[in-house]
Structures are given as C-alpha cells and as structure tokens.
PDB file of N, CA and C in Angstrom:
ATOM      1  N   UNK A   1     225.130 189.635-118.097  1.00  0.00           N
ATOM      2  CA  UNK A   1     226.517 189.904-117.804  1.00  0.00           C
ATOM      3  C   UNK A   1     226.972 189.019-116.642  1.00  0.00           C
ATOM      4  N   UNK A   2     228.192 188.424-116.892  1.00  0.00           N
ATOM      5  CA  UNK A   2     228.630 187.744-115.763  1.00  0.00           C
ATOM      6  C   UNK A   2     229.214 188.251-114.489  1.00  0.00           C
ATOM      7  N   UNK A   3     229.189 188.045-113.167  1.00  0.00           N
ATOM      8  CA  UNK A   3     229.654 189.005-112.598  1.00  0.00           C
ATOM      9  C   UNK A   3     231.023 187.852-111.857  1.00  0.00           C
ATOM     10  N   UNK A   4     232.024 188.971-111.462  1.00  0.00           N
ATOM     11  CA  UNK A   4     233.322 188.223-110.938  1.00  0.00           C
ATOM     12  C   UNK A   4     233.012 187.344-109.661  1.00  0.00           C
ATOM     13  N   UNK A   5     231.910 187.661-108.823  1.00  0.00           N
ATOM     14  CA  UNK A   5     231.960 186.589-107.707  1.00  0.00           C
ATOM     15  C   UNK A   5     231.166 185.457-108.298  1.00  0.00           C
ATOM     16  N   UNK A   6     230.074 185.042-109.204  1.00  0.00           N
ATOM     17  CA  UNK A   6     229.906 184.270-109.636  1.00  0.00           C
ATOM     18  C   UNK A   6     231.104 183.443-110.377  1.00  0.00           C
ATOM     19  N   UNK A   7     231.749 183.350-111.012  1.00  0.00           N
ATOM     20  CA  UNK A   7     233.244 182.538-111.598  1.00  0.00           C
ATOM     21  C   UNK A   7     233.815 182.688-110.467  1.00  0.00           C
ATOM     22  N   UNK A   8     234.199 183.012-109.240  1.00  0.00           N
ATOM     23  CA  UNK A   8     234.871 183.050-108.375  1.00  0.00           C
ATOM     24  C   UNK A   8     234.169 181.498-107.248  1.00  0.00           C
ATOM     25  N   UNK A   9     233.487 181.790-107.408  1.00  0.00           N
ATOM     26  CA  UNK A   9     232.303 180.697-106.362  1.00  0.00           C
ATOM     27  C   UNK A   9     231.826 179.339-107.420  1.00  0.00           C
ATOM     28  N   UNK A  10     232.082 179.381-108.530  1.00  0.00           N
ATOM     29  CA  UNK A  10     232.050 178.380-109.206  1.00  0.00           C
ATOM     30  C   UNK A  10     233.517 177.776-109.493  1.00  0.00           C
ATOM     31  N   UNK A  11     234.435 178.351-109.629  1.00  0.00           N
ATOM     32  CA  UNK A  11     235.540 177.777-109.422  1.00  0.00           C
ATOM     33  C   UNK A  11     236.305 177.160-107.927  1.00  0.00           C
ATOM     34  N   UNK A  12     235.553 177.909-106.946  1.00  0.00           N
ATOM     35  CA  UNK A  12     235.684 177.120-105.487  1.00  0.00           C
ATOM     36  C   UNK A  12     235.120 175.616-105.617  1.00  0.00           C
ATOM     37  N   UNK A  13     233.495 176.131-106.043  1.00  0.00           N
ATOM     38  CA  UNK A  13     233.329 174.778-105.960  1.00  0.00           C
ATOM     39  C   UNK A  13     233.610 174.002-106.741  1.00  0.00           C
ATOM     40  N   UNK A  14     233.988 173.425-107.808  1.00  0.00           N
ATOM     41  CA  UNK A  14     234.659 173.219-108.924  1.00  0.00           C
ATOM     42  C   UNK A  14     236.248 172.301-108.443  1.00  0.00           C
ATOM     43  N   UNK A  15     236.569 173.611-107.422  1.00  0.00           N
ATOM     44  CA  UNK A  15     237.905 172.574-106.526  1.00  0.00           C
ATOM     45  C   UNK A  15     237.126 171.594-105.585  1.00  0.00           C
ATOM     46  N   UNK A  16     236.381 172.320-104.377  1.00  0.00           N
ATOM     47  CA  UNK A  16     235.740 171.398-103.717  1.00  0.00           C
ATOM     48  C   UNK A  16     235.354 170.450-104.039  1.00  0.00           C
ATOM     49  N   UNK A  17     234.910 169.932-105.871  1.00  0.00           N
ATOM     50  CA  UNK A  17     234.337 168.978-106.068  1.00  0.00           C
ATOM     51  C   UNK A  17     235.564 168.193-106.707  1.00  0.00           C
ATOM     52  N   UNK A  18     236.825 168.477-107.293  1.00  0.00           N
ATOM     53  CA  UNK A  18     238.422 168.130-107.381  1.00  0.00           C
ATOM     54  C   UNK A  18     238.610 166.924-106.454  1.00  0.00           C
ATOM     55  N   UNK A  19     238.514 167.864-104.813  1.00  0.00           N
ATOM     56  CA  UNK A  19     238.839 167.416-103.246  1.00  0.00           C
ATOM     57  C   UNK A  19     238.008 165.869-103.588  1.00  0.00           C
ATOM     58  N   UNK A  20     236.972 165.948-103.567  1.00  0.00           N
ATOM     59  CA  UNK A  20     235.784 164.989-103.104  1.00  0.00           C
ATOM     60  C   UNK A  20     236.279 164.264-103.840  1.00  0.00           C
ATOM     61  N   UNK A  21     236.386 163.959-105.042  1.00  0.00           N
ATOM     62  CA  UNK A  21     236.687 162.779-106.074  1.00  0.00           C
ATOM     63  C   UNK A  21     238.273 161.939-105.957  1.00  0.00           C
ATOM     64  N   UNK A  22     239.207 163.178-105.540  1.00  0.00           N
ATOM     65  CA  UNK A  22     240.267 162.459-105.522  1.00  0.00           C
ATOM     66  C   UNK A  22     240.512 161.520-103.782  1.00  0.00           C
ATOM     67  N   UNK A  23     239.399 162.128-103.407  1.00  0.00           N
ATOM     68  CA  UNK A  23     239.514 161.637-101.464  1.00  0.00           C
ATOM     69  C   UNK A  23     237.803 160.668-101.454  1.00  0.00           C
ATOM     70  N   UNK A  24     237.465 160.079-102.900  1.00  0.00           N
ATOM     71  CA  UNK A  24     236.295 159.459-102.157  1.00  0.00           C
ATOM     72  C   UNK A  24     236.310 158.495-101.537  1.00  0.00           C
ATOM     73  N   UNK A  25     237.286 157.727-101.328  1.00  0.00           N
ATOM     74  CA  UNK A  25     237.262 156.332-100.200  1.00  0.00           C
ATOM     75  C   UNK A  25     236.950 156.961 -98.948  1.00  0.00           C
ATOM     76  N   UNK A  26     237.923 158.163 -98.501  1.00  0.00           N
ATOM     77  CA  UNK A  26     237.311 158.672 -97.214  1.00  0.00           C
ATOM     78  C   UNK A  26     236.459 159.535 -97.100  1.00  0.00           C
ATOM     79  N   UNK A  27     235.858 159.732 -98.410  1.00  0.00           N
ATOM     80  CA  UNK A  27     234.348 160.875 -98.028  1.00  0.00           C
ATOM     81  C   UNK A  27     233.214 159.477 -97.989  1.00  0.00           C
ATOM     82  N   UNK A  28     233.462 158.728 -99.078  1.00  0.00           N
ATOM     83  CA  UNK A  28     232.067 157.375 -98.718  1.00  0.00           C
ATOM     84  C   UNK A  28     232.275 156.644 -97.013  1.00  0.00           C
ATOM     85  N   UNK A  29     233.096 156.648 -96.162  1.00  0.00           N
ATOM     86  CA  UNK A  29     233.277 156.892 -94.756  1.00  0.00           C
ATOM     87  C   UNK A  29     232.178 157.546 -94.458  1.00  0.00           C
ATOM     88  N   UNK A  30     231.701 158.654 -94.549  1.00  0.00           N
ATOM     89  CA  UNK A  30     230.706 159.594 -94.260  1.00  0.00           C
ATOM     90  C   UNK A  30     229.641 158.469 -93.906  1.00  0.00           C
ATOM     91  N   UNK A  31     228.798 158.789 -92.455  1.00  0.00           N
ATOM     92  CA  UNK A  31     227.441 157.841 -92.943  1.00  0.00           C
ATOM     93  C   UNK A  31     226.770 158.844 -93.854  1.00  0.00           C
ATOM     94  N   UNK A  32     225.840 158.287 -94.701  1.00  0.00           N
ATOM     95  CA  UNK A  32     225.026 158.673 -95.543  1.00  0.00           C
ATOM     96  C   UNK A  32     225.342 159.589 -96.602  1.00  0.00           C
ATOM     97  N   UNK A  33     226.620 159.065 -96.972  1.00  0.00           N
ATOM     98  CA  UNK A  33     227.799 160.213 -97.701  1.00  0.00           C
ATOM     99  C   UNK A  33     226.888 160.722 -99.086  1.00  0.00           C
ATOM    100  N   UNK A  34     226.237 159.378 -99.831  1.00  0.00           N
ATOM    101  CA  UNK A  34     225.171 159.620-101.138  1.00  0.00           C
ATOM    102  C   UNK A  34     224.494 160.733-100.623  1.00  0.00           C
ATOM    103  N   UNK A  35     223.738 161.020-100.164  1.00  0.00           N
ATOM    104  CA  UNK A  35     222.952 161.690 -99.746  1.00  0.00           C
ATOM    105  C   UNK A  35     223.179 163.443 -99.814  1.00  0.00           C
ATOM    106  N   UNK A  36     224.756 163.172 -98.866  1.00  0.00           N
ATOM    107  CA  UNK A  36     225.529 164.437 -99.199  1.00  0.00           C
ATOM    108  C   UNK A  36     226.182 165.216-100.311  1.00  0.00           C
ATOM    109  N   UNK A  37     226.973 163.976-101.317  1.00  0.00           N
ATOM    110  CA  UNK A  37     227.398 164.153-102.527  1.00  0.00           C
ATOM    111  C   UNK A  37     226.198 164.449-103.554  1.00  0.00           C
ATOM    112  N   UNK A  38     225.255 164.198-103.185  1.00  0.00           N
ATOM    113  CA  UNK A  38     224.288 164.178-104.369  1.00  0.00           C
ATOM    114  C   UNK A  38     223.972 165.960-104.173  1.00  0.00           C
ATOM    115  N   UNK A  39     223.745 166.764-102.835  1.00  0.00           N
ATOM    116  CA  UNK A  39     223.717 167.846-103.015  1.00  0.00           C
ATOM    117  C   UNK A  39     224.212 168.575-102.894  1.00  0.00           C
ATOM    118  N   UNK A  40     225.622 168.096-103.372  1.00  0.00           N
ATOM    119  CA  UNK A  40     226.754 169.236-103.408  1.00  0.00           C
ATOM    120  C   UNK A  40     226.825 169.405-104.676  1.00  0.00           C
ATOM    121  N   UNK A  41     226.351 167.981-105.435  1.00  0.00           N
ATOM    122  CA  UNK A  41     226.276 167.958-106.866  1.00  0.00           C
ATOM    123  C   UNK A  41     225.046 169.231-107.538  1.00  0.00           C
ATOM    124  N   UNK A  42     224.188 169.235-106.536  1.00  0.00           N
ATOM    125  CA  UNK A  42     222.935 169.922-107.568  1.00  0.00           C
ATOM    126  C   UNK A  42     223.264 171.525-107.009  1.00  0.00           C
ATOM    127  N   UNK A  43     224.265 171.502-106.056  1.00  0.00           N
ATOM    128  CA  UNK A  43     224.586 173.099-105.969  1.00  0.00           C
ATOM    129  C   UNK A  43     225.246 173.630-106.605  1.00  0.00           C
ATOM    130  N   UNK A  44     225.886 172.167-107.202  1.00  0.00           N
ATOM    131  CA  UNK A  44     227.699 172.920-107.772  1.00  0.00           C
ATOM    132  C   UNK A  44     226.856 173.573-109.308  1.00  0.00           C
ATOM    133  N   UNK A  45     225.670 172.564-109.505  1.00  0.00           N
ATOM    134  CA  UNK A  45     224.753 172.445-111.165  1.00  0.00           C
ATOM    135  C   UNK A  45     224.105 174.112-110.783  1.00  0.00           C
ATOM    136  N   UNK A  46     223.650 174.454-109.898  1.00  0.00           N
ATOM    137  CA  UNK A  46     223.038 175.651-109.546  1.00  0.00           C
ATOM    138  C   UNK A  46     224.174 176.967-110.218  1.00  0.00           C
ATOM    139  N   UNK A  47     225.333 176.541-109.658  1.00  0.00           N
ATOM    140  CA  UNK A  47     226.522 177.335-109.831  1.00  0.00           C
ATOM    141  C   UNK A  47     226.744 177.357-111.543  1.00  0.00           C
ATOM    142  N   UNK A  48     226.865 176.555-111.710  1.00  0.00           N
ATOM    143  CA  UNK A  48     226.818 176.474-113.313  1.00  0.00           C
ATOM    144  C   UNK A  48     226.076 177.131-114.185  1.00  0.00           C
ATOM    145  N   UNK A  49     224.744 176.686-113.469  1.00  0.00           N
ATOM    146  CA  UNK A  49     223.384 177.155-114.350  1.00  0.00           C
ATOM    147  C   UNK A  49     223.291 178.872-114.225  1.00  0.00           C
ATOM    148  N   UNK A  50     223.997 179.504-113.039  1.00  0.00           N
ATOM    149  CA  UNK A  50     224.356 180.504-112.546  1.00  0.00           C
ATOM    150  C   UNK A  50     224.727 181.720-113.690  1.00  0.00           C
ATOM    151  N   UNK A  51     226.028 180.775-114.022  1.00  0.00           N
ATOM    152  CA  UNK A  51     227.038 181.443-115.276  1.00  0.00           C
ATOM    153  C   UNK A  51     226.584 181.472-116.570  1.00  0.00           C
ATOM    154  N   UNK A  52     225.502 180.468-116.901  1.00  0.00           N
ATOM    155  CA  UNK A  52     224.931 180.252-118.438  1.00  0.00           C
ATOM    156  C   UNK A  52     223.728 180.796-118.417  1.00  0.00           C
ATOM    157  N   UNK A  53     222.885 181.394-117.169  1.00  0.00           N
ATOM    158  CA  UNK A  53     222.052 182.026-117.280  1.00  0.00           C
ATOM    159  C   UNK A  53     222.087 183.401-118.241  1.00  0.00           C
ATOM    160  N   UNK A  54     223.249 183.948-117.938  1.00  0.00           N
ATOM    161  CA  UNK A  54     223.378 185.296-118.350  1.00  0.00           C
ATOM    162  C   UNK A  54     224.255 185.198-119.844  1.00  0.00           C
ATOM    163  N   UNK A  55     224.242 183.656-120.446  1.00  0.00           N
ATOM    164  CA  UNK A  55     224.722 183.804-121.663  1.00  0.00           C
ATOM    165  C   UNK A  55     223.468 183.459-122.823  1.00  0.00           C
ATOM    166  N   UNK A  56     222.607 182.664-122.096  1.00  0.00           N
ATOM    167  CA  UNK A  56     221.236 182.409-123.066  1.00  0.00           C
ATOM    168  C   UNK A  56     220.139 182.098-122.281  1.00  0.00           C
ATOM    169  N   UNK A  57     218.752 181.742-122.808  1.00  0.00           N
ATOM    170  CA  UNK A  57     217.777 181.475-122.165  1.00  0.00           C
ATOM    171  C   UNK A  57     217.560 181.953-120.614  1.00  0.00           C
ATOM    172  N   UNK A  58     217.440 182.995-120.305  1.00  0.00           N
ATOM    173  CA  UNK A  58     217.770 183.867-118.845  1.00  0.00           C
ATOM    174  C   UNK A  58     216.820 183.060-118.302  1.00  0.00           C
ATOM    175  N   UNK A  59     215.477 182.963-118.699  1.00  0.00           N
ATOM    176  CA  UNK A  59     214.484 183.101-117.705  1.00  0.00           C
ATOM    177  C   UNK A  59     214.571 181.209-117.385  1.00  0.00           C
ATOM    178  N   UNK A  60     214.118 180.349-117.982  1.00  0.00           N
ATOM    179  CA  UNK A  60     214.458 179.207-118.017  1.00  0.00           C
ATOM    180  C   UNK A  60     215.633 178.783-117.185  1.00  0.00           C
ATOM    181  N   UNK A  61     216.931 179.120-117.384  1.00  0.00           N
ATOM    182  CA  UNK A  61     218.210 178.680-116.486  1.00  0.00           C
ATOM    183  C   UNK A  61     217.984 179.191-114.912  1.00  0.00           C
ATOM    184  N   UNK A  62     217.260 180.223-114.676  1.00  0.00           N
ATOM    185  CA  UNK A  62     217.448 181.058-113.865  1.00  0.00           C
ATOM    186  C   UNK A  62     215.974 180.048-113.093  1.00  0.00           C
ATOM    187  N   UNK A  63     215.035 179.499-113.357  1.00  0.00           N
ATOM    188  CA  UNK A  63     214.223 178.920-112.582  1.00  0.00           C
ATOM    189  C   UNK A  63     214.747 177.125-112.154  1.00  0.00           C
ATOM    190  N   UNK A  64     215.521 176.863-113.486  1.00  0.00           N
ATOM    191  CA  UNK A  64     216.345 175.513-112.992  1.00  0.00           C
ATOM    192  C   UNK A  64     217.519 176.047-111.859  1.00  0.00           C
ATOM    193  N   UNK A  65     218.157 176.628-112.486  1.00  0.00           N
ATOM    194  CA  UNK A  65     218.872 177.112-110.844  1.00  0.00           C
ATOM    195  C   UNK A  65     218.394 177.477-109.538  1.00  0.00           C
ATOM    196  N   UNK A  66     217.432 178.006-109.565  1.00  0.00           N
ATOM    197  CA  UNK A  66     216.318 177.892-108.300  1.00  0.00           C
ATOM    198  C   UNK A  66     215.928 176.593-108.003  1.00  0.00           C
ATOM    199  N   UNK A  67     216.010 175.268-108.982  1.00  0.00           N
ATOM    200  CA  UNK A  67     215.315 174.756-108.286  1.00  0.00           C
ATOM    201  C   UNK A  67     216.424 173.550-107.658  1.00  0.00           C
ATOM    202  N   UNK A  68     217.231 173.681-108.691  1.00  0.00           N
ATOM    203  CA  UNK A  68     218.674 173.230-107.749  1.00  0.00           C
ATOM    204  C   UNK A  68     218.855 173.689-106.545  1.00  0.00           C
ATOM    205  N   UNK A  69     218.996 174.490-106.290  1.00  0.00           N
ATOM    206  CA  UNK A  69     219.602 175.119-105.311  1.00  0.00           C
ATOM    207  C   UNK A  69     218.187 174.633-104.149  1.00  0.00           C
ATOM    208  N   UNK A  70     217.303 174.619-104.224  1.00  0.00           N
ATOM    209  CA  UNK A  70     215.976 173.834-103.128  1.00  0.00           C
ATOM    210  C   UNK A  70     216.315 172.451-103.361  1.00  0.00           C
ATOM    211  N   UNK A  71     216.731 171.711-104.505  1.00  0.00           N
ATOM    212  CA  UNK A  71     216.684 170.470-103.817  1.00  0.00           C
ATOM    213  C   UNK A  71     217.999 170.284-103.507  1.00  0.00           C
ATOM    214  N   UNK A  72     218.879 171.108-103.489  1.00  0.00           N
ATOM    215  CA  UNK A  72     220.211 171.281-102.794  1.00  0.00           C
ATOM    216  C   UNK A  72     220.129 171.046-101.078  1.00  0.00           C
ATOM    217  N   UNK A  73     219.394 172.259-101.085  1.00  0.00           N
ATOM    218  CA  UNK A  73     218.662 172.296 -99.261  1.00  0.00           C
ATOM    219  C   UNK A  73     218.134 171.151 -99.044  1.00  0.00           C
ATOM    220  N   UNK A  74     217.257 170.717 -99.864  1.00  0.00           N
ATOM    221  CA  UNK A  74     216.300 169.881 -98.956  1.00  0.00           C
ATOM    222  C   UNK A  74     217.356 168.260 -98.972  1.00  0.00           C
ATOM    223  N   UNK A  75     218.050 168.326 -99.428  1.00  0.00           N
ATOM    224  CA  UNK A  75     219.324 167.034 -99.394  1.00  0.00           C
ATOM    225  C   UNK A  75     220.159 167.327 -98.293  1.00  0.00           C
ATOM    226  N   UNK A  76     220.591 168.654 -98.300  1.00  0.00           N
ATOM    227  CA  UNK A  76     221.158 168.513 -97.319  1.00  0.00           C
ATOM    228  C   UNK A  76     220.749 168.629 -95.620  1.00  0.00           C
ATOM    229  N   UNK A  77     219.761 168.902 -95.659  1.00  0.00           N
ATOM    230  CA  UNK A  77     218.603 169.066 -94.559  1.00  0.00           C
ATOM    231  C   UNK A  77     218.258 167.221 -93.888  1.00  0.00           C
ATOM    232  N   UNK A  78     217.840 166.527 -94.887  1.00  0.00           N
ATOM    233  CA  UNK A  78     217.366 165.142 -95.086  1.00  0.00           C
ATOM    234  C   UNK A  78     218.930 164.432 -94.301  1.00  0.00           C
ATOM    235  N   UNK A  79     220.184 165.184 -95.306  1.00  0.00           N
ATOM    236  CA  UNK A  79     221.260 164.570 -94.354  1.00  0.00           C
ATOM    237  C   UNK A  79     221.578 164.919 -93.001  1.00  0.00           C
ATOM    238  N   UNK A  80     221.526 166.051 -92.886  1.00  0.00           N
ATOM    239  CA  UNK A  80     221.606 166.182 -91.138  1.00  0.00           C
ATOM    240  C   UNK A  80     220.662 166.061 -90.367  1.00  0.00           C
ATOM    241  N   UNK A  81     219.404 165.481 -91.404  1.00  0.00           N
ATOM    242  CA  UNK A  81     218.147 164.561 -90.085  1.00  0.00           C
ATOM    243  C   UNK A  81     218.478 163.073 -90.034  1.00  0.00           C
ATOM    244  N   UNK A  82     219.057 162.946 -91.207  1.00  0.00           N
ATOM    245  CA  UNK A  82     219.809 161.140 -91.153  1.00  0.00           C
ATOM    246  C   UNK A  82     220.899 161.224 -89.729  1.00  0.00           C
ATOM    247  N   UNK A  83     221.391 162.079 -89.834  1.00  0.00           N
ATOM    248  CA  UNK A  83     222.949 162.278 -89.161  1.00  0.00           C
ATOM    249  C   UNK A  83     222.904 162.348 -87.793  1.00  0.00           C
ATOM    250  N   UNK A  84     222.093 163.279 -87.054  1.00  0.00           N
ATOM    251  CA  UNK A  84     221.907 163.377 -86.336  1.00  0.00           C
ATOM    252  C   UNK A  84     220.223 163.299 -85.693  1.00  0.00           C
ATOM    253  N   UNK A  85     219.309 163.122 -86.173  1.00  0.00           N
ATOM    254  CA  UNK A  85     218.136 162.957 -85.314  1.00  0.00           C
ATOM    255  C   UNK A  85     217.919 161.450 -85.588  1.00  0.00           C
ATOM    256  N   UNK A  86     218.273 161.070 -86.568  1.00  0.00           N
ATOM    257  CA  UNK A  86     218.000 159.807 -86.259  1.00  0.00           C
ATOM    258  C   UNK A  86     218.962 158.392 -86.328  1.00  0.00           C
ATOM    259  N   UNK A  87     218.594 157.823 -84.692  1.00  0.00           N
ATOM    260  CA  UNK A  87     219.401 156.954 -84.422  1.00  0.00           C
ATOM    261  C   UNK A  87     219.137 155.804 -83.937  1.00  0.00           C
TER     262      UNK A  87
END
C-alpha cells in the first residue's frame, strides 16, 4: 500500500530535481557539483523505488532502495569531504 507521505516526498523531490535542471549553469558553479547531482539523483531513484516497491517485487525494490539511499550518503559525504576538508 502506498502511503501519502511517500508521493508527497517524491513529488518534492521531483520539483527539486525541476529546480536543478532548469538552473544548471548555476548549480555546475557548485565546486564538485557532479558529485552532488549524482546523489540527489540516486535519492530521488530511492524515492521512486519507494513507490513501486509496494506495487510489485517488494522484497527486491525494497533492497535496491536501500542501496540507493547508502550510495546516496556516501556521495554526499565524499562531497562535503571534497568541499570542505580538502583544500
């Protein structure tokens, strides 16, 4: 069953990812902007995988969404050690 804050949080990000595309000259500004976009990308896929979990293959979607969502972290972790520790 789908629940309302899941479609609610996938349609945020869904805009958030709207924002990014229509503003990428000034998000690639960003230092190490790849880095960042790439795991906003595998969260937004987490979010997704989120909603289709509970329409087929539960167990399967539900461990790819786990694992999105870690290499979500560990991207964005990698970027704020680019960002700030190292200079």
């Amino acid at each position: 069953m789908i629940q309302q804050n899941e479609i609610i949080t996938l349609l945020l990000a869904i805009g958030c990812m709207i924002f990014i595309l229509v503003n990428k000259q000034k998000v690639k500004r960003i230092p190490v902007a790849e880095i960042l976009i790439a795991g906003y990308c595998l969260l937004l896929t987490g979010y997704v995988l989120t909603i289709l979990e509970s329409l087929f293959w539960n167990e399967m979607l539900n461990v790819l969404e786990h694992i999105c969502y870690s290499a979500s972290s560990v991207l964005m972790a990698v970027w704020c050690w680019k960002i700030f520790a190292y200079k």
